[in-house]
C-alpha atoms as a PDB file:
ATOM      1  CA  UNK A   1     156.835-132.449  92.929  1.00  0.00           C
ATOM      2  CA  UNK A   2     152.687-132.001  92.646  1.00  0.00           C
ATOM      3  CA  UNK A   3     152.087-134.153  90.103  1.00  0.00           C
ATOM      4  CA  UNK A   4     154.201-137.199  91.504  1.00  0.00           C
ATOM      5  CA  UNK A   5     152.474-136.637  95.067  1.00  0.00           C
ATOM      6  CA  UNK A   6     148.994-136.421  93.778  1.00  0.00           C
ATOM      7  CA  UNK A   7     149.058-138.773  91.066  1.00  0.00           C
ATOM      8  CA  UNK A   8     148.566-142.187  92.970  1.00  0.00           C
ATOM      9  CA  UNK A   9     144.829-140.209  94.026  1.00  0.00           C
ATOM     10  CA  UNK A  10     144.162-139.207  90.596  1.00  0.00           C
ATOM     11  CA  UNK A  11     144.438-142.465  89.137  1.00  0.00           C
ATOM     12  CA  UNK A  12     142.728-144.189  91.925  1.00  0.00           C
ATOM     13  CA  UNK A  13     139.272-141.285  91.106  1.00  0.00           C
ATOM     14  CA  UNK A  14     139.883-142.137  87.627  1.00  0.00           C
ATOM     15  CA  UNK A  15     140.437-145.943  87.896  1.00  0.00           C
ATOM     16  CA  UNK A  16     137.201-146.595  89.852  1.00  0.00           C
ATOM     17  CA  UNK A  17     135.059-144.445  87.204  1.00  0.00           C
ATOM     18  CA  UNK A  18     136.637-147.052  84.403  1.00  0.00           C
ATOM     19  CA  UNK A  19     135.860-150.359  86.682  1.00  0.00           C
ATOM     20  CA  UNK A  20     132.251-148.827  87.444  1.00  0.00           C
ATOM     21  CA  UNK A  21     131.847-148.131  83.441  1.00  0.00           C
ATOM     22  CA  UNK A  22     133.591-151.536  82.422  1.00  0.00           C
ATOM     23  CA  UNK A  23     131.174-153.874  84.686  1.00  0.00           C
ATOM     24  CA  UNK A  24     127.970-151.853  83.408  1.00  0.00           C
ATOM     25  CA  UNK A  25     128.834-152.553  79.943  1.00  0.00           C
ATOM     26  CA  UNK A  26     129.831-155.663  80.522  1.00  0.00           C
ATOM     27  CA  UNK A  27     126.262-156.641  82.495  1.00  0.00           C
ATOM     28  CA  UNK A  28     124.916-155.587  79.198  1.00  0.00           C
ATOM     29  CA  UNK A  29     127.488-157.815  77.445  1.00  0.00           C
ATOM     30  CA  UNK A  30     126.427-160.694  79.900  1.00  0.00           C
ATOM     31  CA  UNK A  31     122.677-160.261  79.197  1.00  0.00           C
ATOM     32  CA  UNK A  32     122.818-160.243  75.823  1.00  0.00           C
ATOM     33  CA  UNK A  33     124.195-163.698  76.192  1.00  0.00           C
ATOM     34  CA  UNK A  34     127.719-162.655  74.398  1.00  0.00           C
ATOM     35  CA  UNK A  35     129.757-164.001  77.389  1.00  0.00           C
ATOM     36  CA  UNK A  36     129.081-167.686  77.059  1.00  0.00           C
ATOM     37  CA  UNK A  37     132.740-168.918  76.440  1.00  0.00           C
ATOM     38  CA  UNK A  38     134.170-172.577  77.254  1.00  0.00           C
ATOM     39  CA  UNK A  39     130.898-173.651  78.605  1.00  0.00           C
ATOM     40  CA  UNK A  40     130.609-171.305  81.379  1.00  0.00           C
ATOM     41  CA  UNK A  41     127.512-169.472  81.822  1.00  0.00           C
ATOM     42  CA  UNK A  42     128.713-166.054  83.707  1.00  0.00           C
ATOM     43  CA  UNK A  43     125.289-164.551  83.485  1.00  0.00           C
ATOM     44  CA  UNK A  44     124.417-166.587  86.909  1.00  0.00           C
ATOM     45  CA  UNK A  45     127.367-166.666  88.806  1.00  0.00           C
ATOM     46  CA  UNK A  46     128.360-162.888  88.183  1.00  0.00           C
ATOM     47  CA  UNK A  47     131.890-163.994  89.233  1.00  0.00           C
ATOM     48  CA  UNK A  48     133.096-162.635  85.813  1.00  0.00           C
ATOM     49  CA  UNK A  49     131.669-158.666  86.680  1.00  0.00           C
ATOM     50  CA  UNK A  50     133.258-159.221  90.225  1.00  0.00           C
ATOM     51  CA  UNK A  51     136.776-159.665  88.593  1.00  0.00           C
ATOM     52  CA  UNK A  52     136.735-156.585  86.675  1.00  0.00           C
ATOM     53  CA  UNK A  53     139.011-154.030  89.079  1.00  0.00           C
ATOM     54  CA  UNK A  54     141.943-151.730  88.593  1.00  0.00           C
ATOM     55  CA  UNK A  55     145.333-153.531  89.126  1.00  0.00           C
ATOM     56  CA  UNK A  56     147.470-151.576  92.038  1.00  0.00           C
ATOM     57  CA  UNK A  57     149.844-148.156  90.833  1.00  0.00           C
ATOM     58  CA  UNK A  58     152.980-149.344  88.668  1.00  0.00           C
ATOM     59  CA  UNK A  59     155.345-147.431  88.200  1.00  0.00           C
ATOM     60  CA  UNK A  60     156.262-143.706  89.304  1.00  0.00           C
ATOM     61  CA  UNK A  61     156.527-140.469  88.194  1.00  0.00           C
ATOM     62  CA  UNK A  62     155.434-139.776  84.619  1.00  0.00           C
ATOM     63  CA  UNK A  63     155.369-143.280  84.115  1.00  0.00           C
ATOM     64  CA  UNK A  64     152.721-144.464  86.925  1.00  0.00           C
ATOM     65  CA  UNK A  65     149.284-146.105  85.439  1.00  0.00           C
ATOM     66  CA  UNK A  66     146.652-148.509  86.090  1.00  0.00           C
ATOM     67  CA  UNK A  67     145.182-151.039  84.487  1.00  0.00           C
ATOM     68  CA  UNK A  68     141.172-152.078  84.806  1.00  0.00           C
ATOM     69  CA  UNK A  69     140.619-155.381  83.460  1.00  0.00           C
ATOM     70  CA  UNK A  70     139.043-158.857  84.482  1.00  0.00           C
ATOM     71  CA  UNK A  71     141.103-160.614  86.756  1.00  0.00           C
ATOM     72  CA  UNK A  72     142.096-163.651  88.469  1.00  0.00           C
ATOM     73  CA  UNK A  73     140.196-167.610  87.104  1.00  0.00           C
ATOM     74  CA  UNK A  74     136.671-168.842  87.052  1.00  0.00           C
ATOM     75  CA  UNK A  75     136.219-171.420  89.338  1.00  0.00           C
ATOM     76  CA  UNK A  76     137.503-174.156  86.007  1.00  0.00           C
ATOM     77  CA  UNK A  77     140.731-172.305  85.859  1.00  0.00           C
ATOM     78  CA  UNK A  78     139.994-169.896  83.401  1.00  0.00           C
ATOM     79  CA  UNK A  79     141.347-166.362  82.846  1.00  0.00           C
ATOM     80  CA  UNK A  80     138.630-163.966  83.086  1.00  0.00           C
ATOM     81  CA  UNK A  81     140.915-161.735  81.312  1.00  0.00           C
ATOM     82  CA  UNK A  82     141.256-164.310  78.298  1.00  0.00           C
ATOM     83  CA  UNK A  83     137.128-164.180  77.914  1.00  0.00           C
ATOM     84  CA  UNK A  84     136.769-161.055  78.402  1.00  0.00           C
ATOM     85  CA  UNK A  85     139.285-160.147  75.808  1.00  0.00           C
ATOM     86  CA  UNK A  86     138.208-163.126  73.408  1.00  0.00           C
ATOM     87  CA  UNK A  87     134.533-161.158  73.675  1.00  0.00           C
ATOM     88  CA  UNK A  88     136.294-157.668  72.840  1.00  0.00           C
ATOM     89  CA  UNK A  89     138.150-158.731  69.802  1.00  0.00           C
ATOM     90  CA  UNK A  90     135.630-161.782  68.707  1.00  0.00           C
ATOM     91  CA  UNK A  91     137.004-165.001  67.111  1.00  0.00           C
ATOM     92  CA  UNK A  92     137.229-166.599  63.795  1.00  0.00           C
ATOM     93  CA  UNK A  93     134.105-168.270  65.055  1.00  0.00           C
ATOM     94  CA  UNK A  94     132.486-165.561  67.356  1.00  0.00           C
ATOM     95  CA  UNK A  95     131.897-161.779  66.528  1.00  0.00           C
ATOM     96  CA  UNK A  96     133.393-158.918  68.827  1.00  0.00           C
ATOM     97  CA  UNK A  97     131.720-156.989  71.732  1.00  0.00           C
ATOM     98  CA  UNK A  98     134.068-154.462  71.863  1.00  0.00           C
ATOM     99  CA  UNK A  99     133.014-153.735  75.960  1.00  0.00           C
ATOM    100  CA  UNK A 100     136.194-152.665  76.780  1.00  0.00           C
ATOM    101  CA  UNK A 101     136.576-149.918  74.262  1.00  0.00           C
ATOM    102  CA  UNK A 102     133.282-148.694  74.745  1.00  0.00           C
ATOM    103  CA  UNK A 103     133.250-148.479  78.208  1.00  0.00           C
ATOM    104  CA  UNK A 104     136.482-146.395  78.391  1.00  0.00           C
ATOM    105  CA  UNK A 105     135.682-143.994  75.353  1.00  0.00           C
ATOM    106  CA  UNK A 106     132.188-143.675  77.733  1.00  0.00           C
ATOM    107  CA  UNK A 107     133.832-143.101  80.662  1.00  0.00           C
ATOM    108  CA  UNK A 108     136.266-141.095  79.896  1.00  0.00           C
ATOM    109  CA  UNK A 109     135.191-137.873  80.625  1.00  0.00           C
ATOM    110  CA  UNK A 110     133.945-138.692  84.048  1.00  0.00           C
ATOM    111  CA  UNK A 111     137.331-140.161  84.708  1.00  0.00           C
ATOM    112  CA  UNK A 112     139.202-137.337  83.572  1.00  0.00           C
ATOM    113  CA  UNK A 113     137.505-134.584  84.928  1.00  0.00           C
ATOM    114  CA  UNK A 114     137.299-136.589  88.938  1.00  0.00           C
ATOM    115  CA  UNK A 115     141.164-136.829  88.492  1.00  0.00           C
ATOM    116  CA  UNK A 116     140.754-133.040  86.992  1.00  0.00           C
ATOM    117  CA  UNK A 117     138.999-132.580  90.570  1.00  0.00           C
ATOM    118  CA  UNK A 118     141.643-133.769  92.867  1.00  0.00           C
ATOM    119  CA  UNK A 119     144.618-131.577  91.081  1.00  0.00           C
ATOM    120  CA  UNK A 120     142.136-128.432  91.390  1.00  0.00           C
ATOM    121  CA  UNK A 121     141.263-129.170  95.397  1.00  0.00           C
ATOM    122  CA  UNK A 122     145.029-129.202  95.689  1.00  0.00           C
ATOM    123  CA  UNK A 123     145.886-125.345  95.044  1.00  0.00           C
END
């Protein structure tokens, strides 16, 4: 079936517009100083905007996706996910950044229409 052959493709094009649109917003995040949890100071070792990338194709068919996120620990064992998500939703004691949902609402389009791309080429 098309779809099922050319989806891994399409969500690798649209994957890579997300990542590129989730570590610009959050540089800004990083500038701003928002992204100072548990002590470490991301904004000189950049190691959190290297972590954001899309997690390899689960699933199949209809149900294959991707996920873009901040992976892997800092270098004290922390989840990058866990700050960058603390940042997006904000604490009792720290507003939200909502990054993430910026990003992707900004991105969007792009995404869609490069994964738009590859289903036209394939006529």
């Amino acid at each position: 079936m098309r779809a099922e052959r050319l989806a891994p493709k399409m969500l690798e094009a649209g994957a890579k517009v997300i990542v590129k649109a989730q570590k610009r917003k959050a540089e800004e995040m990083i500038r701003s100083g928002r992204l100072r949890l548990y002590g470490n100071d991301s904004r000189s070792t950049g190691d959190f905007l290297k972590s954001i990338k899309a997690t390899p194709i689960r699933g199949s068919g209809a149900n294959a996706h991707v996920d873009v996120y901040p992976q892997g620990k800092d270098e004290k064992g922390v989840r990058n996910a866990e700050k960058g998500f603390l940042a997006e939703y904000g604490t009792s004691h720290m507003p939200s950044y909502p990054w993430m949902k910026i990003a992707c609402e900004e991105a969007m389009p792009e995404a869609t229409e490069k994964m738009q791309e590859i289903w036209n080429k394939d006529d």
